[in-house]
N, C-alpha and C. Protein backbone atom coordinates (compact mmCIF):
# COMPACT_ATOMS: atom_id res chain seq x y z
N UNK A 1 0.97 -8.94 -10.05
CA UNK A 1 1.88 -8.10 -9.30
C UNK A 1 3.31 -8.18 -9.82
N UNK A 2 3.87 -9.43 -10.42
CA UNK A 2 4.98 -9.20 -11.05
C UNK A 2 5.37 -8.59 -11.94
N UNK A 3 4.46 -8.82 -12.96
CA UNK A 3 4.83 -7.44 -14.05
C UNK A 3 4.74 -6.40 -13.96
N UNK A 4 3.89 -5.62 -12.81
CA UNK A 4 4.28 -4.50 -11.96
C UNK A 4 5.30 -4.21 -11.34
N UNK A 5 6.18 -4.80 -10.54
CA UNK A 5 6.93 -5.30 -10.22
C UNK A 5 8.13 -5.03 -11.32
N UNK A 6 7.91 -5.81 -12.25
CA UNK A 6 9.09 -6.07 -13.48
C UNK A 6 9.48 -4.52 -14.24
N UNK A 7 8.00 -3.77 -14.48
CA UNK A 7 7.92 -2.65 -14.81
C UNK A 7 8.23 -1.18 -13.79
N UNK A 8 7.88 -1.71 -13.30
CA UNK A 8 8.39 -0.47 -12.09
C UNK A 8 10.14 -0.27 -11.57
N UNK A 9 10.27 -1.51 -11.05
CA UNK A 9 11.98 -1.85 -10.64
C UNK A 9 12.48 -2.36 -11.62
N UNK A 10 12.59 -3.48 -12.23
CA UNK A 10 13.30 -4.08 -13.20
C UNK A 10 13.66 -3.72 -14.48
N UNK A 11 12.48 -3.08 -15.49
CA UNK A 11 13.01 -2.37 -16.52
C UNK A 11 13.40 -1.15 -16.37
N UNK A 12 13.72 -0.22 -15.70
CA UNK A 12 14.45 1.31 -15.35
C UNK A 12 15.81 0.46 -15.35
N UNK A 13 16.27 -0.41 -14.29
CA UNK A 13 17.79 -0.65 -14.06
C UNK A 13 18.12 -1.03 -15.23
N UNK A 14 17.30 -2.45 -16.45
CA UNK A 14 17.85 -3.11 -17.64
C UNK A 14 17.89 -1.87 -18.62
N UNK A 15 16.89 -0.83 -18.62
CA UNK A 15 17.22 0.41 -19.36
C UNK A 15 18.56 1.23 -19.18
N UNK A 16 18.44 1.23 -17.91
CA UNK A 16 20.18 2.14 -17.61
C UNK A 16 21.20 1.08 -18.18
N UNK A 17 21.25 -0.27 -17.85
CA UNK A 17 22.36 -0.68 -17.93
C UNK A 17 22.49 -1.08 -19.85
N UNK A 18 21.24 -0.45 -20.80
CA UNK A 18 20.98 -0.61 -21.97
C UNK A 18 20.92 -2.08 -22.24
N UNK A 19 20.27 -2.90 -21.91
CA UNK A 19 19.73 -4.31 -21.80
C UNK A 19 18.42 -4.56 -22.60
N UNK A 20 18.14 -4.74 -24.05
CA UNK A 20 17.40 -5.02 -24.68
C UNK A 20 16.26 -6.18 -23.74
N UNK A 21 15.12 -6.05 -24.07
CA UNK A 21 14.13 -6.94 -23.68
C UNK A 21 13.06 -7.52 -24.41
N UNK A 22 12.58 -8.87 -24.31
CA UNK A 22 11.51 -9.29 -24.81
C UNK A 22 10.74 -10.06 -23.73
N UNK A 23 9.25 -9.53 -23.20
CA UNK A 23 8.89 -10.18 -21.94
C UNK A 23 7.53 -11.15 -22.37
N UNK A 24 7.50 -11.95 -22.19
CA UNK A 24 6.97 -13.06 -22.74
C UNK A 24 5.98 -13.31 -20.75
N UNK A 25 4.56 -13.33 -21.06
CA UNK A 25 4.38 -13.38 -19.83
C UNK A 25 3.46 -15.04 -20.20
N UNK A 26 3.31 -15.81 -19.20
CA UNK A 26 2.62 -16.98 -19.19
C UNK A 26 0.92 -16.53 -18.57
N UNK A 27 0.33 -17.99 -19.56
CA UNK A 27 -1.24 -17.25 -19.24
C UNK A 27 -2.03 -19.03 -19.04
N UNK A 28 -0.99 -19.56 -18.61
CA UNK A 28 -1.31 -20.80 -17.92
C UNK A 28 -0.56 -22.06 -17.52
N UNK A 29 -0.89 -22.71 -16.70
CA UNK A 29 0.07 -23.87 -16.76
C UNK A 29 0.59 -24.65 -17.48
N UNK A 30 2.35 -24.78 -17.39
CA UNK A 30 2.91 -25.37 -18.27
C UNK A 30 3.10 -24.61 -19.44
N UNK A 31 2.82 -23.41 -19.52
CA UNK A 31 3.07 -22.25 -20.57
C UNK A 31 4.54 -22.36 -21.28
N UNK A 32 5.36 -21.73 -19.41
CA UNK A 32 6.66 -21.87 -19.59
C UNK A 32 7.23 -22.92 -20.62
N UNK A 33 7.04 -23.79 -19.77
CA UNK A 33 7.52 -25.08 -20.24
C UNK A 33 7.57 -25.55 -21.41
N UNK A 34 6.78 -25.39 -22.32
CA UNK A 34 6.33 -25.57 -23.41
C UNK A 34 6.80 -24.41 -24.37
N UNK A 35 7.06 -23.09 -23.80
CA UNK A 35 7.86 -22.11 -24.58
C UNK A 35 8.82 -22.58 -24.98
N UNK A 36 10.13 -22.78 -23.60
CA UNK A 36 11.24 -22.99 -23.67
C UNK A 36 11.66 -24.15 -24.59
N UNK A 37 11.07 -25.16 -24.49
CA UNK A 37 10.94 -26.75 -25.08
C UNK A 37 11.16 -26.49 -26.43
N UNK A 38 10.14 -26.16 -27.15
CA UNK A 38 9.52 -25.67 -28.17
C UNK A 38 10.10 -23.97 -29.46
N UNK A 39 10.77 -23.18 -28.79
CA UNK A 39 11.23 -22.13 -29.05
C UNK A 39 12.59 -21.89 -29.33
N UNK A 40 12.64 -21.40 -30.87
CA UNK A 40 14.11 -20.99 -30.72
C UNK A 40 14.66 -19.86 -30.15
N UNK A 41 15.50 -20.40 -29.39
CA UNK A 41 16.11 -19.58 -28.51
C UNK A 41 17.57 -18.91 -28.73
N UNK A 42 18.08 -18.90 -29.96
CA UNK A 42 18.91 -18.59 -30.17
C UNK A 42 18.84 -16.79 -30.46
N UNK A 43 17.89 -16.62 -30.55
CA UNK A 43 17.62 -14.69 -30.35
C UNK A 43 18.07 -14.27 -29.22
N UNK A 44 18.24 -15.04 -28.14
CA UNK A 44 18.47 -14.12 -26.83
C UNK A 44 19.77 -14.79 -26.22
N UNK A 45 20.40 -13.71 -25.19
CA UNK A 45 21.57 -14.05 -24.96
C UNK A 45 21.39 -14.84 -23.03
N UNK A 46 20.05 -14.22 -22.72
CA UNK A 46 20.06 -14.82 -21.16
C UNK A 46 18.20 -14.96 -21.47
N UNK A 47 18.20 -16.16 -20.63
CA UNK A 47 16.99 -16.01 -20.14
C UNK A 47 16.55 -15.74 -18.52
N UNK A 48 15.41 -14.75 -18.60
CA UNK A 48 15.52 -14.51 -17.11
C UNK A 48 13.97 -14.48 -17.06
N UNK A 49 13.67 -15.07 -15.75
CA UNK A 49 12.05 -15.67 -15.14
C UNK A 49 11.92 -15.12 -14.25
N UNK A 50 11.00 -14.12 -13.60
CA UNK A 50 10.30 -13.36 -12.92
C UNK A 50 9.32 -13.99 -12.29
N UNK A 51 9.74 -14.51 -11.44
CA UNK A 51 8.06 -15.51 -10.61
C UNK A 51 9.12 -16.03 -9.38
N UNK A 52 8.47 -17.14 -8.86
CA UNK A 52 8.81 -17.63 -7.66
C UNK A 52 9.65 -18.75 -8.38
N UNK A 53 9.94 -19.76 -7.36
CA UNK A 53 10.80 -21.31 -7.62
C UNK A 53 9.75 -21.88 -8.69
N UNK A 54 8.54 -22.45 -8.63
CA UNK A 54 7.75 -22.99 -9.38
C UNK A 54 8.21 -22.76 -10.80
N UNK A 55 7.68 -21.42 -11.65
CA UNK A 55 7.52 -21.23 -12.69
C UNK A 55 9.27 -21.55 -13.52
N UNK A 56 10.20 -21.44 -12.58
CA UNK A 56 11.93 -21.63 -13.11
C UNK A 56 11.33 -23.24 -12.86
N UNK A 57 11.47 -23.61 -12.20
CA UNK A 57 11.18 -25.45 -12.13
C UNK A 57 10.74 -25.84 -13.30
N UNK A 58 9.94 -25.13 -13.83
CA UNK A 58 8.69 -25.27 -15.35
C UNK A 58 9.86 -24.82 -16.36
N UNK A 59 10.51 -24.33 -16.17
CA UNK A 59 11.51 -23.38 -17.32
C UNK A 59 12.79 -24.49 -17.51
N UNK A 60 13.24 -25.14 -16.46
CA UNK A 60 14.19 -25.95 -16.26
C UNK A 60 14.18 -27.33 -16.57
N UNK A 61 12.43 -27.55 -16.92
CA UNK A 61 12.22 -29.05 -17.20
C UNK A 61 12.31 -29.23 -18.70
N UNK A 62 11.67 -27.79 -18.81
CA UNK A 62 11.22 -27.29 -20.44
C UNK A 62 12.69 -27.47 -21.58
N UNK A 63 13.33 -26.56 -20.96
CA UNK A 63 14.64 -26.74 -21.86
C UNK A 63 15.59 -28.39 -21.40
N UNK A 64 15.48 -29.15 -20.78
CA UNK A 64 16.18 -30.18 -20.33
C UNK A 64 15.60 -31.26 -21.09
N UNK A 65 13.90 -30.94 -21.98
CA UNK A 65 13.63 -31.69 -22.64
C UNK A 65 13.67 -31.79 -24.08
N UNK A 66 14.39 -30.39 -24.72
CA UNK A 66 14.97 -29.90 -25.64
C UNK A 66 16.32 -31.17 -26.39
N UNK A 67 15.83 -31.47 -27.47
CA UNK A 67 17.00 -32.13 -28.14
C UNK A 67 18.42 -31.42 -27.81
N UNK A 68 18.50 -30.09 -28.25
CA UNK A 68 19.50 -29.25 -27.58
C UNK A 68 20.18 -28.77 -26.32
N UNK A 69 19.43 -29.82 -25.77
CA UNK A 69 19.53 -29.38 -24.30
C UNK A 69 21.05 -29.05 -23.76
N UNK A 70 22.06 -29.40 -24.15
CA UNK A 70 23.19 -29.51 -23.27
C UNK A 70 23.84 -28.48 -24.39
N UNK A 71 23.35 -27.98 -25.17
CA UNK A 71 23.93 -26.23 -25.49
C UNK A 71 23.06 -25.32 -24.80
N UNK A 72 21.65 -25.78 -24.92
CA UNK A 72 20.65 -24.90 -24.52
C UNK A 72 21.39 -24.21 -22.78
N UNK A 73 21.39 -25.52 -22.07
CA UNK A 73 21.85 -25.36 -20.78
C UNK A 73 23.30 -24.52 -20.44
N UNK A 74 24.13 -23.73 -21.72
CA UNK A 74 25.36 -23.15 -21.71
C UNK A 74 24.54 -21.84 -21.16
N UNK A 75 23.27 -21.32 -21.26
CA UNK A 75 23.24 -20.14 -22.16
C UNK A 75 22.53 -19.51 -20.35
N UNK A 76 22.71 -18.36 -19.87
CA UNK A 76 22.64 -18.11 -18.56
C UNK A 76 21.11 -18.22 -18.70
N UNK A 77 20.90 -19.00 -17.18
CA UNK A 77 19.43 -18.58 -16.79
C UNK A 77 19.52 -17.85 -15.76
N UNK A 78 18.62 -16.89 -15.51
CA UNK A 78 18.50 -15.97 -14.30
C UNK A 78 17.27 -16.11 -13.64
N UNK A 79 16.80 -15.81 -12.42
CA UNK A 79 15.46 -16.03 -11.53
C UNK A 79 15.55 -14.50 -11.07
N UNK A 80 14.33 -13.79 -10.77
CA UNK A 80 14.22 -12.79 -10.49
C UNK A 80 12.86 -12.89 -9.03
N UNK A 81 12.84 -12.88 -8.24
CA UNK A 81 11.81 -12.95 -7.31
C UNK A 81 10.45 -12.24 -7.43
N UNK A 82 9.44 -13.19 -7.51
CA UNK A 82 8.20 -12.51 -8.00
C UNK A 82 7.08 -13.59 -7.85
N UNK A 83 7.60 -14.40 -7.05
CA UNK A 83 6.74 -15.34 -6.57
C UNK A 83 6.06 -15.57 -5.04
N UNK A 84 5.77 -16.73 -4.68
CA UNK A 84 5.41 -16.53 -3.05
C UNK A 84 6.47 -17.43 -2.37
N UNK A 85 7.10 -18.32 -3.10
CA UNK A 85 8.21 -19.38 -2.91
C UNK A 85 9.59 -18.73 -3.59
N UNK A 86 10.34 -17.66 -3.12
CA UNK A 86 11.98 -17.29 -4.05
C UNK A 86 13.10 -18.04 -3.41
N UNK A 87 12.87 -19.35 -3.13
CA UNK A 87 14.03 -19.88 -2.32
C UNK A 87 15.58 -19.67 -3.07
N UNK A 88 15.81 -19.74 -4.30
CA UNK A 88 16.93 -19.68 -5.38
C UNK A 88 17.08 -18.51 -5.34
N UNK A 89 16.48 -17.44 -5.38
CA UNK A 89 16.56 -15.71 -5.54
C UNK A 89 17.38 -15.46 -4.23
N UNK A 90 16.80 -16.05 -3.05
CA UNK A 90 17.25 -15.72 -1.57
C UNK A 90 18.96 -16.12 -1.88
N UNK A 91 18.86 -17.51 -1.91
CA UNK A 91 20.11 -18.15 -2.37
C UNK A 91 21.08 -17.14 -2.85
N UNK A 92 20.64 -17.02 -3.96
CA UNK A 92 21.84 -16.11 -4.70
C UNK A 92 22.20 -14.46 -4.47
N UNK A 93 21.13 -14.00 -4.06
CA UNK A 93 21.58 -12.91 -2.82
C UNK A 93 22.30 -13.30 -2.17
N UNK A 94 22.47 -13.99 -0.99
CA UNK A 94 23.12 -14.33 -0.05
C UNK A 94 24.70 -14.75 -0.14
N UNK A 95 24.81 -15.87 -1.75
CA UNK A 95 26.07 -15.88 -2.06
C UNK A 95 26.82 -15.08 -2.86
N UNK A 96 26.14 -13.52 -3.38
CA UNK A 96 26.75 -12.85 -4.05
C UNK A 96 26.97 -11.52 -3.14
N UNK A 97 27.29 -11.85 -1.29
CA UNK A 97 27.79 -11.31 -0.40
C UNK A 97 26.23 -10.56 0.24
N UNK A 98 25.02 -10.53 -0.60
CA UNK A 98 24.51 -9.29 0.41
C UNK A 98 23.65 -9.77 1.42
N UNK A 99 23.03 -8.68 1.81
CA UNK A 99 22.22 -8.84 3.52
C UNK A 99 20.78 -9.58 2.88
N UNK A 100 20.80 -10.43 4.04
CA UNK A 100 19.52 -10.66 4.13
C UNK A 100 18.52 -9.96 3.82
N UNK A 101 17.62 -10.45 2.30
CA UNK A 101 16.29 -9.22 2.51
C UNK A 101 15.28 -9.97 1.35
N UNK A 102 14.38 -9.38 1.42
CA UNK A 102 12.49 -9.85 0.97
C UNK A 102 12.57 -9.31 0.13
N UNK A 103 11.21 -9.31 -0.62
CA UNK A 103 10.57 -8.58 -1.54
C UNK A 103 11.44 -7.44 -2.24
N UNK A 104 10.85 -6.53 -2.61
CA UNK A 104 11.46 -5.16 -3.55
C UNK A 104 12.75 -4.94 -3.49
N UNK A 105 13.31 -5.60 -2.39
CA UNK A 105 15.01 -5.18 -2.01
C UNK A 105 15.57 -6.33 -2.66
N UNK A 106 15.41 -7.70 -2.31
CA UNK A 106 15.20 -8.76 -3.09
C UNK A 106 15.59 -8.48 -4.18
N UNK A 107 14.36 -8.46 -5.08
CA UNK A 107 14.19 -7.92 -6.74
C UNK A 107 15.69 -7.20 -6.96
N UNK A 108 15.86 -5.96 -6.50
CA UNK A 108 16.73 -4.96 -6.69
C UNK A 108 17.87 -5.94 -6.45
N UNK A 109 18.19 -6.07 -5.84
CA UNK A 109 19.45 -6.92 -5.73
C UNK A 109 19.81 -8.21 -6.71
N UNK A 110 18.46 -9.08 -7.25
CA UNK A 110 18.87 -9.77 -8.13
C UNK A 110 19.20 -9.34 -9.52
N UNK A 111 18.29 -8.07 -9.69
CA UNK A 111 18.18 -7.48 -10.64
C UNK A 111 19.56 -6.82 -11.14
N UNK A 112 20.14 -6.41 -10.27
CA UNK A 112 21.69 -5.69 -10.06
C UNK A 112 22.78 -6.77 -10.56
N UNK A 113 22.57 -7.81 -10.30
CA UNK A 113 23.09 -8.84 -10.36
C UNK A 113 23.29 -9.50 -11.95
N UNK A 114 21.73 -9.81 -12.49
CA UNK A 114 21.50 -9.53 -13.70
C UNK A 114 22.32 -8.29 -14.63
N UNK A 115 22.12 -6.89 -14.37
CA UNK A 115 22.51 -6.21 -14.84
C UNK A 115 24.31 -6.01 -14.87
N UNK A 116 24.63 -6.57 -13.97
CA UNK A 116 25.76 -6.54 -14.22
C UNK A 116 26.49 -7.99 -14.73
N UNK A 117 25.54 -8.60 -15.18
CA UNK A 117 26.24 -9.91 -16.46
C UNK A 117 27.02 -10.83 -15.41
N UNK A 118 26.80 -10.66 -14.18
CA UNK A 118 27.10 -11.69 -12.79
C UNK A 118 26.28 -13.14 -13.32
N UNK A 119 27.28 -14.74 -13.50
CA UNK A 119 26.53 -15.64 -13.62
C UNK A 119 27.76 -16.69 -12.91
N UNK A 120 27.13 -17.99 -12.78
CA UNK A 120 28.23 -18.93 -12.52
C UNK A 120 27.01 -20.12 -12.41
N UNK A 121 27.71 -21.52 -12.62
CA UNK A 121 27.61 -22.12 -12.80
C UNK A 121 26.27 -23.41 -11.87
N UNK A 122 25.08 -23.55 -12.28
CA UNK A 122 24.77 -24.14 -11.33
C UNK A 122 24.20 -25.68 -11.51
N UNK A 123 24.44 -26.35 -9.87
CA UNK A 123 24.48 -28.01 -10.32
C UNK A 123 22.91 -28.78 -10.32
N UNK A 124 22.13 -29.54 -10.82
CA UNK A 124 20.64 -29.80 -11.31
C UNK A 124 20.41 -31.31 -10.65
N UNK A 125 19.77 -31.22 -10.02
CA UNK A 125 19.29 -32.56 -9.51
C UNK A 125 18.71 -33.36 -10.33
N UNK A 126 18.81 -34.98 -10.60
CA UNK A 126 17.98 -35.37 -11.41
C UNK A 126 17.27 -36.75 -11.15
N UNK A 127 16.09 -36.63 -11.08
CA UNK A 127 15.22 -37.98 -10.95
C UNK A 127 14.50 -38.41 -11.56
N UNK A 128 14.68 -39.80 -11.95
CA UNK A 128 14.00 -40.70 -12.70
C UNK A 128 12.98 -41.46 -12.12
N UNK A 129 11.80 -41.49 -11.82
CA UNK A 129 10.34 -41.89 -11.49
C UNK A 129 9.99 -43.35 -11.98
N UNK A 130 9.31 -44.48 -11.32
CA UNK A 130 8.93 -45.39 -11.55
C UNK A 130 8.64 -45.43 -12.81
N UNK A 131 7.47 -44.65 -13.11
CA UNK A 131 6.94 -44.26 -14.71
C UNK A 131 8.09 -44.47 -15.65
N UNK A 132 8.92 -43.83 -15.46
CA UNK A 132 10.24 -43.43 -16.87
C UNK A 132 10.24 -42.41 -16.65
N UNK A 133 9.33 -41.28 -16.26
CA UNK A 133 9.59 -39.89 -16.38
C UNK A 133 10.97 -39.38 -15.81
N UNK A 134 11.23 -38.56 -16.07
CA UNK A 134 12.97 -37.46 -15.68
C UNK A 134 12.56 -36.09 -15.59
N UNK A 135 12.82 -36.04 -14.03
CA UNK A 135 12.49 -34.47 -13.81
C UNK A 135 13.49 -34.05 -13.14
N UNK A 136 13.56 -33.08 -13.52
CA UNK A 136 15.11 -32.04 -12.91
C UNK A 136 14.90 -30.81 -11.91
N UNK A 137 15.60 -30.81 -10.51
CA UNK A 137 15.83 -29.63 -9.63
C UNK A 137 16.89 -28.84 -9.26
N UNK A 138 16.32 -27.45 -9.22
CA UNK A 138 17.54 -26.62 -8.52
C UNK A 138 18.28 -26.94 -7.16
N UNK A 139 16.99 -27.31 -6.59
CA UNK A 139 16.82 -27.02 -4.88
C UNK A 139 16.65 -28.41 -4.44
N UNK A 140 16.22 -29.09 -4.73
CA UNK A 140 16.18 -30.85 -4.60
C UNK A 140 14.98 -31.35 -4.26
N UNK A 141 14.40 -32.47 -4.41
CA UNK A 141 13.25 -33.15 -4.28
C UNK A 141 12.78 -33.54 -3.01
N UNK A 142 11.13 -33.67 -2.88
CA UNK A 142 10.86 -33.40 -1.11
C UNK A 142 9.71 -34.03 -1.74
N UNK A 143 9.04 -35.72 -0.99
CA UNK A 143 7.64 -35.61 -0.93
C UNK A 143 7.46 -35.94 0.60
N UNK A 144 6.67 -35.64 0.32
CA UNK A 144 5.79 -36.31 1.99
C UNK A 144 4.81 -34.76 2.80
N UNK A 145 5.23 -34.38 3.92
CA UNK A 145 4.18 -33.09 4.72
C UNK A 145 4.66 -31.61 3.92
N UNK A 146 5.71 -31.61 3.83
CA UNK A 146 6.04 -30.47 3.35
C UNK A 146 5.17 -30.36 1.33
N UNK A 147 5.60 -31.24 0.85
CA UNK A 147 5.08 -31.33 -0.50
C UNK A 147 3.15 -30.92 -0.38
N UNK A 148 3.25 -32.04 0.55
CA UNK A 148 1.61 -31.94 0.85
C UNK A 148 1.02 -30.53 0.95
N UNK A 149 1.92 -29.59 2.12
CA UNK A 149 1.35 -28.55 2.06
C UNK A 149 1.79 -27.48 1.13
N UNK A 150 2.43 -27.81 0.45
CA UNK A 150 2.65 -26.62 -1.14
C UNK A 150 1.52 -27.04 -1.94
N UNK A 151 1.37 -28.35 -2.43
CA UNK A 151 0.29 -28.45 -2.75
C UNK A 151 -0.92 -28.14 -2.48
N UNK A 152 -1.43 -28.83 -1.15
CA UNK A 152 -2.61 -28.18 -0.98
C UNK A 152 -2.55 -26.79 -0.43
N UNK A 153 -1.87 -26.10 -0.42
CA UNK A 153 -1.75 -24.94 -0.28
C UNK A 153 -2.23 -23.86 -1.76
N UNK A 154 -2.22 -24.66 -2.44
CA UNK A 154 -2.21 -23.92 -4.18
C UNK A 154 -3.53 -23.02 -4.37
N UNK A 155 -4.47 -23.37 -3.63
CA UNK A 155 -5.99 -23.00 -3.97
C UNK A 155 -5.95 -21.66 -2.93
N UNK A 156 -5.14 -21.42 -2.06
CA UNK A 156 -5.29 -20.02 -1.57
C UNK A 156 -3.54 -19.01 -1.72
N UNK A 157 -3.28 -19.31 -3.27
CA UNK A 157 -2.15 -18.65 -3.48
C UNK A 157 -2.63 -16.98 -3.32
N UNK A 158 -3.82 -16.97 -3.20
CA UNK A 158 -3.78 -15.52 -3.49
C UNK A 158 -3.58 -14.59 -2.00
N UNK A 159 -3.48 -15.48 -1.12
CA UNK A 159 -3.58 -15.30 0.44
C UNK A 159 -1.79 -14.97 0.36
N UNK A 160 -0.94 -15.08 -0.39
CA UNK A 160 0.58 -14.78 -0.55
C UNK A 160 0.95 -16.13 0.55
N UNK A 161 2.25 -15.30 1.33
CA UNK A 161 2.86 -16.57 2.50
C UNK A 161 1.92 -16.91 3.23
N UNK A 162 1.03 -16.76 3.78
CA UNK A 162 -0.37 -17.29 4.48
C UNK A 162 -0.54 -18.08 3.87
N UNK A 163 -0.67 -18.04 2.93
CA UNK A 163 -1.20 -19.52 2.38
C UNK A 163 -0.25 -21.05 2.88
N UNK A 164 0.70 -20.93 3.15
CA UNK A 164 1.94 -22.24 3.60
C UNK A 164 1.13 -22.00 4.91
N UNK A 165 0.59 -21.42 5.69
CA UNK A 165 0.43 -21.07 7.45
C UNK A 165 -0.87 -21.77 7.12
N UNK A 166 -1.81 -21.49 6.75
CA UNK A 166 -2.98 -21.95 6.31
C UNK A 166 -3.05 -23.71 5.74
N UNK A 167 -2.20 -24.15 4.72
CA UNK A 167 -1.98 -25.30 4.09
C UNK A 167 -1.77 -26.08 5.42
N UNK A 168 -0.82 -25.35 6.38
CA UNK A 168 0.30 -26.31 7.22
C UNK A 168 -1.11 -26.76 8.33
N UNK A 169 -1.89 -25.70 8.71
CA UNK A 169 -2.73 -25.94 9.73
C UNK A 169 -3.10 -26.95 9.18
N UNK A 170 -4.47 -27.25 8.23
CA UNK A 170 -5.02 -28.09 6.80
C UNK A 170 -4.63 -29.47 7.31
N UNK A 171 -3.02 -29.79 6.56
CA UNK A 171 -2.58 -30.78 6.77
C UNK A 171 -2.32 -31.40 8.14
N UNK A 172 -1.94 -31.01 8.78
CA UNK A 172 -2.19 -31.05 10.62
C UNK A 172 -2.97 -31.41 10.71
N UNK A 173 -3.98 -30.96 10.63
CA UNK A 173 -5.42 -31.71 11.33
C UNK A 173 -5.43 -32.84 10.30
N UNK A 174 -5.10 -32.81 8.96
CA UNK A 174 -5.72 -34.29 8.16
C UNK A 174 -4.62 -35.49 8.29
N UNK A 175 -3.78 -35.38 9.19
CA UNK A 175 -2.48 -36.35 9.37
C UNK A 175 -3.29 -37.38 10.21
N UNK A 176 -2.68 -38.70 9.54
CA UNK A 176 -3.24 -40.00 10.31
C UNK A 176 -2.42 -40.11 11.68
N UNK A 177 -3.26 -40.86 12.19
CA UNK A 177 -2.47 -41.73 13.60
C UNK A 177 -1.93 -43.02 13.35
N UNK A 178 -0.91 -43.88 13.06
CA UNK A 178 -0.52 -45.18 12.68
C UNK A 178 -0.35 -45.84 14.33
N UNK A 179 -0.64 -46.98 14.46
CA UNK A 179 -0.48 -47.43 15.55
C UNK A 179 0.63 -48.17 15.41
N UNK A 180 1.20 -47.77 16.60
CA UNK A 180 2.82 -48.44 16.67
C UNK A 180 2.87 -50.22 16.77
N UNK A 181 4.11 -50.52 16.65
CA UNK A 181 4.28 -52.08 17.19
C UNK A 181 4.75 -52.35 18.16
N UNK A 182 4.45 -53.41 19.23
CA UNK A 182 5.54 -53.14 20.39
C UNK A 182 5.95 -54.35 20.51
């Protein structure tokens, strides 16, 4: 649905505003990630990701693990809503003055945003894991019920936002009882 999406709304406006494109679509996990990492990127002047929070999370780890990383990180990234999670898309609607709104209006509005070379600066969470690992966020780090149910929520992505309503029930019923101390 996104590249429907991308094709329908998104390339008409990058056409008007004469915005060259190269759309690179992912055809599995960790795709992203491994593009960005891996790819010279010096052909393009913005990169912009069409999906939900997830697939930018994958895009953000990707280039942060780049020897280059701290030029790489000069170069604008953009999020475009096309996922079932746009918490960052919402975000930046909201602080670039407009109304509250979803889906296709959403899009249009980030897209506008994009097209008009609108960027500023944003700050990256960063955590270092028992392991050694270093992983980096837009939006900030969460485990426990909520994590639980994105996760197990994953196997009925195709159910769209139902699926978090569905996960949340799931986890509800599988939550322990701890017995208190008195």
């Amino acid at each position: 649905r996104a590249l429907e999406d991308f094709q329908a709304v998104v390339q008409p406006m990058l056409a008007e505003a004469d915005i060259a494109t190269t759309v690179f679509v992912t055809e599995r996990a960790h795709h992203a990630h491994e593009k960005v990492r891996d790819e010279d990127l010096s052909q393009w002047d913005t990169l912009v990701v069409m999906s939900g929070d997830g697939l930018l999370y994958e895009v953000v780890n990707g280039l942060m693990e780049r020897p280059d990383w701290e030029e790489t990180m000069k170069k604008p990234l953009c999020i475009l809503p096309g996922g079932s999670g746009n918490a960052l898309a919402a975000s930046i609607n909201h602080y670039a003055g407009n109304d509250h709104v979803a889906k296709k209006k959403l899009l249009m509005n980030c897209a506008f945003i994009l097209c008009k070379g609108l960027h500023t600066q944003m700050d990256l969470v960063s955590l270092s894991t028992a392991s050694g690992k270093r992983l980096f966020s837009f939006l900030g780090f969460g485990w426990g019920f909520i994590s639980d149910v994105d996760i197990d929520s994953e196997k009925y992505r195709r159910l769209g936002n139902a699926r978090f309503t569905l996960g949340t029930l799931q986890c509800l019923a599988k939550l322990r009882v701890y017995p208190g101390r008195l």
